[in-house]
N, C-alpha and C. Protein backbone atom coordinates (compact mmCIF):
# COMPACT_ATOMS: atom_id res chain seq x y z
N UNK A 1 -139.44 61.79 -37.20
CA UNK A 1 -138.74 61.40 -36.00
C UNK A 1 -139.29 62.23 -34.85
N UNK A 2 -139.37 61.68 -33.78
CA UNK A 2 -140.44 62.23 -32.83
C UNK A 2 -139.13 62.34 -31.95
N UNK A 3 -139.30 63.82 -31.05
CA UNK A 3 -138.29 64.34 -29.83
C UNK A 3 -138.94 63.39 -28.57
N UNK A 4 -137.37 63.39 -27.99
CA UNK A 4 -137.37 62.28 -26.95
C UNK A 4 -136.83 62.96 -25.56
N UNK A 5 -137.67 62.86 -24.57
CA UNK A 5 -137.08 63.36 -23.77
C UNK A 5 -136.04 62.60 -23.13
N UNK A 6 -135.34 63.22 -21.84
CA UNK A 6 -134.37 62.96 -21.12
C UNK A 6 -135.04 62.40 -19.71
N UNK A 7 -136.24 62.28 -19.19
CA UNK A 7 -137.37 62.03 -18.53
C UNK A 7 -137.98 60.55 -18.54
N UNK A 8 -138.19 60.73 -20.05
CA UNK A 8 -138.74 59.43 -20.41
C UNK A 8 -138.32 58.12 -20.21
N UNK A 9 -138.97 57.16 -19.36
CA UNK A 9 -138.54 56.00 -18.81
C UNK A 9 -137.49 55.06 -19.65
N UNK A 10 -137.70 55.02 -21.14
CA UNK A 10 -136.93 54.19 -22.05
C UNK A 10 -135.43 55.19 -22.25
N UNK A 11 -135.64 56.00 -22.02
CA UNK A 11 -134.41 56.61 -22.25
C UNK A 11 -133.53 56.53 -21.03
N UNK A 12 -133.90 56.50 -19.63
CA UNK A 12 -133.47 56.45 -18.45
C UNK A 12 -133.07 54.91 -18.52
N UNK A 13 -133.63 54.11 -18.96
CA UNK A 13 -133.56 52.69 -18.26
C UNK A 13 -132.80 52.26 -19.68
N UNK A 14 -132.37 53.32 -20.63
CA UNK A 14 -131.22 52.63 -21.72
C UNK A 14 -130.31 53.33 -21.71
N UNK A 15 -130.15 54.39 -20.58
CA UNK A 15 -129.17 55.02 -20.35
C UNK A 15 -128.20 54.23 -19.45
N UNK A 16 -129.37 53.72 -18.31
CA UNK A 16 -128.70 52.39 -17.01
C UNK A 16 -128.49 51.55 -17.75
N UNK A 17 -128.83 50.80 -19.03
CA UNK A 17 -128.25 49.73 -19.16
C UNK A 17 -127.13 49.96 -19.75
N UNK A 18 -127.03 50.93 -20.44
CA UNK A 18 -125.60 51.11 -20.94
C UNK A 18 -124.50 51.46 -20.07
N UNK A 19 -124.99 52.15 -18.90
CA UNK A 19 -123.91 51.99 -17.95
C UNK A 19 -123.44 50.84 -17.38
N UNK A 20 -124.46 49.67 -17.21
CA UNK A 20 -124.10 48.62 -16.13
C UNK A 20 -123.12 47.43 -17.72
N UNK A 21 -123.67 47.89 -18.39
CA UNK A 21 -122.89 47.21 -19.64
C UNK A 21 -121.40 47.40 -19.41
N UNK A 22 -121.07 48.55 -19.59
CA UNK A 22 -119.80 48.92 -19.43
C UNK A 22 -119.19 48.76 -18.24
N UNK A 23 -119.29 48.87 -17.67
CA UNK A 23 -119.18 48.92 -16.13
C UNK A 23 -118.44 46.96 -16.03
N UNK A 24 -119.41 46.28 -16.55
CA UNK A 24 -119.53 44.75 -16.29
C UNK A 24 -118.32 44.26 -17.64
N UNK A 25 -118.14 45.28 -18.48
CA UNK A 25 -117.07 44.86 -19.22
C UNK A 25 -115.40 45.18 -19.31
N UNK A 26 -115.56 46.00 -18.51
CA UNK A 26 -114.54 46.72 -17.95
C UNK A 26 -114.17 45.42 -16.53
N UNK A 27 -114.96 45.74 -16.10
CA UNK A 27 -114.63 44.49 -14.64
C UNK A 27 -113.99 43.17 -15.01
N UNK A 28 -114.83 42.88 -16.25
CA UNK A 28 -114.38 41.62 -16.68
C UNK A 28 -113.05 41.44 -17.57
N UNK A 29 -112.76 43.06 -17.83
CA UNK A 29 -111.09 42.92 -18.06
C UNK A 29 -110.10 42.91 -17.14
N UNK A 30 -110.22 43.69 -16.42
CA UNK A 30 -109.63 43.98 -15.30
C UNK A 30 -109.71 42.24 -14.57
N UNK A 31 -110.76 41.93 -14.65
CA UNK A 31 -110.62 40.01 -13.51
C UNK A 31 -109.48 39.51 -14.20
N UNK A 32 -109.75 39.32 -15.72
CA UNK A 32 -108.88 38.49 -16.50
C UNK A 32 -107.33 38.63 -16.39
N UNK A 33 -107.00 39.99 -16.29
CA UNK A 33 -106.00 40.63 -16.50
C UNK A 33 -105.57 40.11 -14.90
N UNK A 34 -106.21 40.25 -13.98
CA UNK A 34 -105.61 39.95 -12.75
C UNK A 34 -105.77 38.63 -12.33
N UNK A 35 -106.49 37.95 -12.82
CA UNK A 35 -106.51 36.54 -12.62
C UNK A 35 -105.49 35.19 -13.66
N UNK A 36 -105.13 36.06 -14.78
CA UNK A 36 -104.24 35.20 -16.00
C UNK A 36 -103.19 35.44 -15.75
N UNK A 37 -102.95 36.24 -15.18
CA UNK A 37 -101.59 36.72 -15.14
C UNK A 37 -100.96 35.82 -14.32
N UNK A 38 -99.53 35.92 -14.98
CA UNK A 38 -98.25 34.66 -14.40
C UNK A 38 -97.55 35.24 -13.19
N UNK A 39 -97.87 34.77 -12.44
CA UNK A 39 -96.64 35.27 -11.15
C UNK A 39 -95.63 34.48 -10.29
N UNK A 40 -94.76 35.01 -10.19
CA UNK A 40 -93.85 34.05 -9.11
C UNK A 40 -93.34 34.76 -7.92
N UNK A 41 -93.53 33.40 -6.88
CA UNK A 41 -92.45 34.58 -5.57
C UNK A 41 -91.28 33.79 -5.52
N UNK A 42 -90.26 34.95 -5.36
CA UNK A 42 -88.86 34.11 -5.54
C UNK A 42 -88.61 34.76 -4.15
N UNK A 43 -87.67 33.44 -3.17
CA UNK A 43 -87.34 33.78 -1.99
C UNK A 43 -85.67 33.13 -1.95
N UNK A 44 -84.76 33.81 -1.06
CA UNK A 44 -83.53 32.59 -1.07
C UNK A 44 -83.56 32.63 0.22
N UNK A 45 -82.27 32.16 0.72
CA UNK A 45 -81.95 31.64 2.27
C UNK A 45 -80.62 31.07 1.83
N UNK A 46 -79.40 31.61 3.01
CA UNK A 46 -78.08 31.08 3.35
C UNK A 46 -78.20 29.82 4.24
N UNK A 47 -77.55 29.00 3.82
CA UNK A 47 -77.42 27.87 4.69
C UNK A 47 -76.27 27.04 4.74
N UNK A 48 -76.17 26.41 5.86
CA UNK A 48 -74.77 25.38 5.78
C UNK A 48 -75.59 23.74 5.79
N UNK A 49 -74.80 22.62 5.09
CA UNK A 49 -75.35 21.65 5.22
C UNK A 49 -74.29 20.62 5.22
N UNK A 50 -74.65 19.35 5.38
CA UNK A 50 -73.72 18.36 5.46
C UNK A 50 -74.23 16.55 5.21
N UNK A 51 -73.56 15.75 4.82
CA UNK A 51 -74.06 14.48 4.41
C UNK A 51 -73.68 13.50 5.79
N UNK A 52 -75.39 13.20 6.38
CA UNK A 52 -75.42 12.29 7.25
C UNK A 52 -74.73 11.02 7.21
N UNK A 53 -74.01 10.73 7.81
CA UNK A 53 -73.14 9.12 7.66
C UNK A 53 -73.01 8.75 9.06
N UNK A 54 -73.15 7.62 8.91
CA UNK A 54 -72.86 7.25 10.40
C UNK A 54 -71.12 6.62 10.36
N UNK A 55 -70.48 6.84 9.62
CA UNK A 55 -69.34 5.92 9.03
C UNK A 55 -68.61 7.29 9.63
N UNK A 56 -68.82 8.69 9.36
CA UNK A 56 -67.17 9.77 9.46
C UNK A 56 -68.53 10.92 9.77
N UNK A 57 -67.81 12.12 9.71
CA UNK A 57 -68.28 13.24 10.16
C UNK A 57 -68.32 14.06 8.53
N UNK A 58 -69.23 14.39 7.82
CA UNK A 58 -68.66 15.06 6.51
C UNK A 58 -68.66 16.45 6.78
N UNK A 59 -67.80 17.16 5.30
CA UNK A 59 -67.74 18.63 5.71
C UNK A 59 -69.18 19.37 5.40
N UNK A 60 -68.79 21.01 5.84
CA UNK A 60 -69.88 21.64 5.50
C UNK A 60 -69.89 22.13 4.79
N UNK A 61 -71.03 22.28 3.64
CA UNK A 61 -71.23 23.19 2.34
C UNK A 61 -72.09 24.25 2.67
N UNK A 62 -71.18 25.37 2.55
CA UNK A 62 -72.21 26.62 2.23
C UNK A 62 -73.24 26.55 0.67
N UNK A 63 -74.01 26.78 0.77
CA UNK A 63 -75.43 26.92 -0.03
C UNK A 63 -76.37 28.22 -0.11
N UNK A 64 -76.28 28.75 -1.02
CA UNK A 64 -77.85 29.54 -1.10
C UNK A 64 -79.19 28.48 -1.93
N UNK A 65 -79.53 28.79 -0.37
CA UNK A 65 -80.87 27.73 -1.23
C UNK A 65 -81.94 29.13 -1.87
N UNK A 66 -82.97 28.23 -2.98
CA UNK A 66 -83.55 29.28 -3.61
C UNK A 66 -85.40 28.82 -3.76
N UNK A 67 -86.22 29.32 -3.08
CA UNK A 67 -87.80 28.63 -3.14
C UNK A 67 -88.63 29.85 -4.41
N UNK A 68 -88.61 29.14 -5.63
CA UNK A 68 -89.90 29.68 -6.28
C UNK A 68 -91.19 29.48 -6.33
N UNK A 69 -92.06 30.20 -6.14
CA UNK A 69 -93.57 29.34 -5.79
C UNK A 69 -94.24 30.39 -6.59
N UNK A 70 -95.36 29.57 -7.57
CA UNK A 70 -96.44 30.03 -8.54
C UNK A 70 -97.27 30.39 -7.52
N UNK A 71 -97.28 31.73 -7.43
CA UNK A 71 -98.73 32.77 -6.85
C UNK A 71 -99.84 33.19 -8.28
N UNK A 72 -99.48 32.68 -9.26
CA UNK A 72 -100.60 33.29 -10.33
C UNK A 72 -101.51 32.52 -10.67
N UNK A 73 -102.14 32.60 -11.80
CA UNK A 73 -103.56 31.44 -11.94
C UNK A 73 -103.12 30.70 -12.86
N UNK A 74 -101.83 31.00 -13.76
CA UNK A 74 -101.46 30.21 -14.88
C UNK A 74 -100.27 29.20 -14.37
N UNK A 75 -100.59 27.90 -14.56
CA UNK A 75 -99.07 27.14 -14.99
C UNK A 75 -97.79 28.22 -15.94
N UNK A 76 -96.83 28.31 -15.17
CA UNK A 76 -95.21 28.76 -15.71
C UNK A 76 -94.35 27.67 -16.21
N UNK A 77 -93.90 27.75 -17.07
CA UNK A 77 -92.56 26.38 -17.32
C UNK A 77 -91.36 27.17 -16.73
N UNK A 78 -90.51 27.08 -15.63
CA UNK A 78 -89.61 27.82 -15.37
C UNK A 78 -88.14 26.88 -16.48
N UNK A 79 -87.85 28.17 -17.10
CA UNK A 79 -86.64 27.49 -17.78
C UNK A 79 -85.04 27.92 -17.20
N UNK A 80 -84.98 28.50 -16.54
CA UNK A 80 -83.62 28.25 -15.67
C UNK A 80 -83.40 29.46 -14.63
N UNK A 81 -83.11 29.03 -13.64
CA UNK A 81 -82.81 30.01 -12.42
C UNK A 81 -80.87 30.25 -11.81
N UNK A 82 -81.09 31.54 -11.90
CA UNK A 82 -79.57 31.94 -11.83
C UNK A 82 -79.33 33.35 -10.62
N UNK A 83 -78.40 33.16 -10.75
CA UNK A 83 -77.90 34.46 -9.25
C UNK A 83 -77.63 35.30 -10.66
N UNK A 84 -78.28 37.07 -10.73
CA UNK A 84 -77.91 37.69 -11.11
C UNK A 84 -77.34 39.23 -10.33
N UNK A 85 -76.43 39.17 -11.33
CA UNK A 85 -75.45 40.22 -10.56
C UNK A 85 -75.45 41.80 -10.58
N UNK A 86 -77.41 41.89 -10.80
CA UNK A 86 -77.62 43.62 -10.44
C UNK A 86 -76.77 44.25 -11.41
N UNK A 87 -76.75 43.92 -12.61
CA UNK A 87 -75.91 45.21 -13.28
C UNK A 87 -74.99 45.01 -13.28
N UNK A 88 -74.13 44.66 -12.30
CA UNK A 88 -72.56 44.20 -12.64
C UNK A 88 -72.49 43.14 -13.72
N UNK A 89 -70.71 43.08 -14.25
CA UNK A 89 -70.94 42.37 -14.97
C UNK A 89 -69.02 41.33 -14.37
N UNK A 90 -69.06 39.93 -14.41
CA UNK A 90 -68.08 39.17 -14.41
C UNK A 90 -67.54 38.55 -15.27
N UNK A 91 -65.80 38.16 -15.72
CA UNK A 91 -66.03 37.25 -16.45
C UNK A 91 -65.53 35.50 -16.20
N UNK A 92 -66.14 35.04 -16.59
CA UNK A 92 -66.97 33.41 -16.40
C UNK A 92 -65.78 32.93 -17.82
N UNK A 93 -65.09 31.75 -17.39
CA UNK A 93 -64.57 30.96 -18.42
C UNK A 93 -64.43 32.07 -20.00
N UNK A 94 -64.13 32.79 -19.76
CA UNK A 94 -63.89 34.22 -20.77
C UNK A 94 -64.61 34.95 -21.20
N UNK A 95 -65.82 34.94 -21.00
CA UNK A 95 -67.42 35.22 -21.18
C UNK A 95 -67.52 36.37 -20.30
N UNK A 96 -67.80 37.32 -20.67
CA UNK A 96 -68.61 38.64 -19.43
C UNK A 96 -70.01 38.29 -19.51
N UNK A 97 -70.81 38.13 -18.16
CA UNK A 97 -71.62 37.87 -17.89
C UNK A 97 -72.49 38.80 -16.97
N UNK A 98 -74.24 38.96 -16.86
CA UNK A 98 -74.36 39.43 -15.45
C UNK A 98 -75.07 38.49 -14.79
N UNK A 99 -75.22 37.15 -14.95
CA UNK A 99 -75.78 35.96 -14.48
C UNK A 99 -75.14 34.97 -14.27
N UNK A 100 -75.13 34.37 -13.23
CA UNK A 100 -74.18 32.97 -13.05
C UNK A 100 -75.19 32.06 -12.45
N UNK A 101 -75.30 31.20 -13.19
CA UNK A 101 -75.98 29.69 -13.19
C UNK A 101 -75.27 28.61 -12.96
N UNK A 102 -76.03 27.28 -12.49
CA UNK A 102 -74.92 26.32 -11.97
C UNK A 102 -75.36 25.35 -12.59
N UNK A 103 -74.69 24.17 -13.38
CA UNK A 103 -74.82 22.84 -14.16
C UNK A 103 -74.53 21.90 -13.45
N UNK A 104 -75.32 21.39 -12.71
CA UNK A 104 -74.95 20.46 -11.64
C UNK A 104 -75.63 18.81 -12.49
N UNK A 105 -74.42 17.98 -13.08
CA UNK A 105 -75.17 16.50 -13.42
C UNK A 105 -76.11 15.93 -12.83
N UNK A 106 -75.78 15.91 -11.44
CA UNK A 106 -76.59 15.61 -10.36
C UNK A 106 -78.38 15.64 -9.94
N UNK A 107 -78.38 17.15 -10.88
CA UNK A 107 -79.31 17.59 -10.39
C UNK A 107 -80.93 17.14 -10.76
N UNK A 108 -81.64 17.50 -9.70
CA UNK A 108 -82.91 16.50 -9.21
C UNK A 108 -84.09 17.62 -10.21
N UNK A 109 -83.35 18.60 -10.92
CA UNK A 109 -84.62 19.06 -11.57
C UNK A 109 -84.40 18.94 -13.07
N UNK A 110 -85.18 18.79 -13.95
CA UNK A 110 -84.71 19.00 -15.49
C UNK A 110 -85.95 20.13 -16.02
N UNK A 111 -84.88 21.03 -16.62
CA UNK A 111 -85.51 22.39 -16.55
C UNK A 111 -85.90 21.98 -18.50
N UNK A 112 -87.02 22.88 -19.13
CA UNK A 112 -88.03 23.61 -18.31
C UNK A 112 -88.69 23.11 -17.26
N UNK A 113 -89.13 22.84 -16.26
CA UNK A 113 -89.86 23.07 -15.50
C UNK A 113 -91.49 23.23 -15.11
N UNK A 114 -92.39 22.18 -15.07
CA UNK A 114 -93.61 23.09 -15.08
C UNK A 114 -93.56 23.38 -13.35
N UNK A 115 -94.18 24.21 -13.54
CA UNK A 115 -94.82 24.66 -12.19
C UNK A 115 -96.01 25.38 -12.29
N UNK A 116 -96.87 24.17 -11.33
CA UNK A 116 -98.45 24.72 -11.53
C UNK A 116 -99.01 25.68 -10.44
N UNK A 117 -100.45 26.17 -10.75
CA UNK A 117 -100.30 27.06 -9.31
C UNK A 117 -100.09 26.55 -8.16
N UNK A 118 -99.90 27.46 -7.11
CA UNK A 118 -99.33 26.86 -6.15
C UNK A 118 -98.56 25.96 -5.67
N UNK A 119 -98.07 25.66 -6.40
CA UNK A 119 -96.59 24.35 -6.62
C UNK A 119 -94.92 25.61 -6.16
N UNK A 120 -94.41 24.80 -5.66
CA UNK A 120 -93.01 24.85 -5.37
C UNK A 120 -92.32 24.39 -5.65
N UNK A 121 -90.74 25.15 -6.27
CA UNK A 121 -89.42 24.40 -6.74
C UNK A 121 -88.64 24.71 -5.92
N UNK A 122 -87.45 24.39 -5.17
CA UNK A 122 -86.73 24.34 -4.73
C UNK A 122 -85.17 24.02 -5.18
N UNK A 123 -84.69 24.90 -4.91
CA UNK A 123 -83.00 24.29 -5.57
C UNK A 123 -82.06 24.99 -5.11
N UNK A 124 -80.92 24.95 -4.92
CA UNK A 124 -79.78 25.90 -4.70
C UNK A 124 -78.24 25.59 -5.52
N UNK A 125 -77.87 26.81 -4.97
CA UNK A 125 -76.02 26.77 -5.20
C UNK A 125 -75.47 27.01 -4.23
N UNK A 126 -74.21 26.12 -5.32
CA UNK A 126 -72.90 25.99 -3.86
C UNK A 126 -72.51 27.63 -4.02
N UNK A 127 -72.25 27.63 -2.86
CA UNK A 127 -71.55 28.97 -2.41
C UNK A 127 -70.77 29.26 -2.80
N UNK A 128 -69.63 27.96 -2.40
CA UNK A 128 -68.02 27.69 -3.10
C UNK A 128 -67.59 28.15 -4.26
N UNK A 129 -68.61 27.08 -5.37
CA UNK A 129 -68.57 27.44 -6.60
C UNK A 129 -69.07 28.88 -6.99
N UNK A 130 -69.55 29.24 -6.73
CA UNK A 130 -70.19 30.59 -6.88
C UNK A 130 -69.16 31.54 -6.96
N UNK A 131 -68.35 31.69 -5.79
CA UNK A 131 -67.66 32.36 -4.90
C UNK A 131 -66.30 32.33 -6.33
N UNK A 132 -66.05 31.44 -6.76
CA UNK A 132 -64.61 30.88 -6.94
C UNK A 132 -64.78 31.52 -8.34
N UNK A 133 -66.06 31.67 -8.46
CA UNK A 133 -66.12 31.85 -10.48
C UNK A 133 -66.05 33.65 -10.14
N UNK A 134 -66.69 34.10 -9.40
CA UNK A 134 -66.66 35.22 -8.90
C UNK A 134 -65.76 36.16 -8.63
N UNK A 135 -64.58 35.13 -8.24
CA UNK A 135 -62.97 35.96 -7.04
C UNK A 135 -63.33 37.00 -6.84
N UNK A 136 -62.44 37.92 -7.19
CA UNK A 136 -62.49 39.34 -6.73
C UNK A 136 -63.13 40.40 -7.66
N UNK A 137 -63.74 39.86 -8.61
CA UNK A 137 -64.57 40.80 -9.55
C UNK A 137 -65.32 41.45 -9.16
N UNK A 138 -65.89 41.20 -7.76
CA UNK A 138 -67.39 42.20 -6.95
C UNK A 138 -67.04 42.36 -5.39
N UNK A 139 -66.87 43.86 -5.14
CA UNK A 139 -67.03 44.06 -3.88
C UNK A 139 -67.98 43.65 -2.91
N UNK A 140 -67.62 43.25 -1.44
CA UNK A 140 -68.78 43.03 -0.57
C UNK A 140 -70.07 43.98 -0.55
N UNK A 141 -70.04 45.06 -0.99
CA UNK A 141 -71.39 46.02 -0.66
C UNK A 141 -72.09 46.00 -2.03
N UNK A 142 -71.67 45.14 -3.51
CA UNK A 142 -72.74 44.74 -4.48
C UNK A 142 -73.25 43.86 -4.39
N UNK A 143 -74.24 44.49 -4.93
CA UNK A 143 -75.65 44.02 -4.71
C UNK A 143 -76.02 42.39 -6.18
N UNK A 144 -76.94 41.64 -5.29
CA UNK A 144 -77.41 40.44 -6.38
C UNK A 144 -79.11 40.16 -5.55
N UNK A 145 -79.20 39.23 -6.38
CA UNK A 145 -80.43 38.53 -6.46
C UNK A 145 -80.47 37.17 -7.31
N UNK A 146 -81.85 36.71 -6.93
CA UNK A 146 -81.79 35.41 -7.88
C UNK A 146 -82.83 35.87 -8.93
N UNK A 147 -82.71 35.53 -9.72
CA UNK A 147 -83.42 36.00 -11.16
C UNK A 147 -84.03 34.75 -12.12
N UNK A 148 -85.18 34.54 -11.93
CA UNK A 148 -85.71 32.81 -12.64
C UNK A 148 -86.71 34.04 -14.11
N UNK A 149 -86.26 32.70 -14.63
CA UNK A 149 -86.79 33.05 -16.42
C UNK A 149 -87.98 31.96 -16.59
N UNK A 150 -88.94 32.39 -17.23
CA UNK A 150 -89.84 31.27 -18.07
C UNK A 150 -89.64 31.06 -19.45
N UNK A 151 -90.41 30.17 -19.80
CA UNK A 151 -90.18 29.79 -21.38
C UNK A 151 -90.58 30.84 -22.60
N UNK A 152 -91.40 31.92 -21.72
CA UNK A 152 -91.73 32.73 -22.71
C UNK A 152 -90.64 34.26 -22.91
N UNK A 153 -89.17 34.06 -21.46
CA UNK A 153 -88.25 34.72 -21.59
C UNK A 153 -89.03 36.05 -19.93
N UNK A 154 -90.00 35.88 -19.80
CA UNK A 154 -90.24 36.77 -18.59
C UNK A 154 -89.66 36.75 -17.25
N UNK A 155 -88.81 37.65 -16.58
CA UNK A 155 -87.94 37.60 -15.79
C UNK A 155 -89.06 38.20 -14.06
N UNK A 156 -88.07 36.43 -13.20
CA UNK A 156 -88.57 37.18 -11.78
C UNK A 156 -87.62 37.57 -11.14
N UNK A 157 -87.85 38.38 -10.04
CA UNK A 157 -86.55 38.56 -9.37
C UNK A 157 -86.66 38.25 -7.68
N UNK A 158 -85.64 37.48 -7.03
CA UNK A 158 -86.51 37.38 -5.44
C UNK A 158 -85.51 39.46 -5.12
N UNK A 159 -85.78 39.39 -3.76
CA UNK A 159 -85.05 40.74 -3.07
C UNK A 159 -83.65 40.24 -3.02
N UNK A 160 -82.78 41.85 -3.39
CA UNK A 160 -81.73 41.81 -3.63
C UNK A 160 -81.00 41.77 -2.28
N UNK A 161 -79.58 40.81 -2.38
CA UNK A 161 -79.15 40.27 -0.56
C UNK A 161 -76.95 41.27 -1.30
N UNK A 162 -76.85 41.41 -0.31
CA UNK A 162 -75.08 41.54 -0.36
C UNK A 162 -74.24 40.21 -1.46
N UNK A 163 -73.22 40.72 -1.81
CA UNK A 163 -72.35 39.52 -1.88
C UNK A 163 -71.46 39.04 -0.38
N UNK A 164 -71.02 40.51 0.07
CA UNK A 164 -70.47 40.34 1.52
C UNK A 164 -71.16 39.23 2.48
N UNK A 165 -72.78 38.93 2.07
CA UNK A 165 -73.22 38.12 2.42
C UNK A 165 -73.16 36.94 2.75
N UNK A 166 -73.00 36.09 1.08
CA UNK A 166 -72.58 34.63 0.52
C UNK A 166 -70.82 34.62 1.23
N UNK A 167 -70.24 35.42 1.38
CA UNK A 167 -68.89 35.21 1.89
C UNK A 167 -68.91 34.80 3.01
N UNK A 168 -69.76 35.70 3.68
CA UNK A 168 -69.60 35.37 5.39
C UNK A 168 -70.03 33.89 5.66
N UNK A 169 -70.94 33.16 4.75
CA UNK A 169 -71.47 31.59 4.65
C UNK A 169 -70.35 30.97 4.64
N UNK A 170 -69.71 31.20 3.88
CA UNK A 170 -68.57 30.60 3.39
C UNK A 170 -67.32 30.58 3.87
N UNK A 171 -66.97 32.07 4.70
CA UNK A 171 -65.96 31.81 5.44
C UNK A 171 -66.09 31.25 6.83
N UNK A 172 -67.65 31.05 7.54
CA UNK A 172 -68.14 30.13 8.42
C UNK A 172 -67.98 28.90 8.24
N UNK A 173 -68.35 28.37 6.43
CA UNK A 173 -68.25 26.55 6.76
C UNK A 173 -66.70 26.32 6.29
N UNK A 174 -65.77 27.51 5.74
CA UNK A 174 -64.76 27.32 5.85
C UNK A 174 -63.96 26.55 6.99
N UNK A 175 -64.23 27.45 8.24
CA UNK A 175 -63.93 27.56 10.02
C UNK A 175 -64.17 26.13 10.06
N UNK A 176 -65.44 25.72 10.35
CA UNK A 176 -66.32 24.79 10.77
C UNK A 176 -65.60 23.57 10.19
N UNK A 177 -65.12 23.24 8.52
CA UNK A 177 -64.53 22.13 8.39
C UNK A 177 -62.95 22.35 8.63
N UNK A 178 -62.26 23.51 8.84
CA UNK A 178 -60.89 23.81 9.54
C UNK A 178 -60.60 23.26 11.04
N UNK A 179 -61.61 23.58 11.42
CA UNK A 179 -61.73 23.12 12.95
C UNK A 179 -61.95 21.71 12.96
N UNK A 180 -63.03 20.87 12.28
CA UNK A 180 -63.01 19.12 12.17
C UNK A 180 -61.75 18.78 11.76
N UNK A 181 -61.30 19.29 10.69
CA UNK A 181 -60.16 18.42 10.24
C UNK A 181 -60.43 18.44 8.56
N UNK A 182 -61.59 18.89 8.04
CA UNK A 182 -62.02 18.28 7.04
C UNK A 182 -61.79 19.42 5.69
């Protein structure tokens, strides 16, 4: 076996390739890892709304509406989105809970859900109902959020808002249909 220097061109230029090797395999975990990955942005918004008729004036429903939108590179199946209650816990039809979800027949989505990239879901809850399952179990200064699940059980969360919040909606479209009549 013949001594090799540290000089010698084959040793230099298999020293660089072994660096740019690694280097290029490492990168290419790191892409994957940041490019596969599932993400969601969860946003809400308070709102009042009402059903156009030209026949009567209808009342107003307080609403938290709720926008999830796929920021990642993978299709998500969202399997159900709920107001969670930060740690607190309520109880629901005798059930202690820290999530309250709404079963609306009505409703225009049937969960799971795909959502591809860049795709948007949209949905909300009544305030009312919210409010009513709620009573007095949570002070105005606790804290919630909306909290959406996928099929594989991975939790998003949008930013956490007051409950004192959803009240003040509510005791506005309260006013608002007190004052119509409605």
């Amino acid at each position: 076996m013949e001594n090799v220097s540290w000089s010698d061109p084959r040793v230099v230029v298999a020293i660089y390739a072994a660096i740019i090797a690694t280097i290029t395999f490492i990168w290419k975990i790191i892409e994957k890892i940041a490019n596969g990955s599932k993400k969601l942005s969860v946003s809400y918004r308070f709102f009042a709304s009402f059903i156009d008729s030209p026949f009567e004036r209808s009342p107003v429903f307080a609403l938290l509406g709720v926008e999830i939108t796929n920021i990642g590179k993978k299709d998500i199946h969202v399997k159900n989105v709920s107001v969670y209650l930060c740690g607190k816990k309520v109880k629901s039809m005798g059930i202690e809970t820290d999530a309250l979800g709404e079963i609306n027949k009505e409703t225009r989505i049937k969960y799971p859900y795909l959502l591809r990239h860049g795709e948007l879901l949209k949905t909300d809850f009544g305030i009312e109902n919210l409010c009513s399952t709620i009573e007095n179990q949570l002070g105005g200064n606790d804290k919630l959020c909306i909290e959406v699940r996928d099929t594989v059980n991975k939790r998003y969360y949008s930013k956490k808002f007051y409950y004192k919040e959803i009240k003040n909606v509510l005791d506005i479209s309260i006013k608002v249909n007190k004052r119509s009549g409605k």
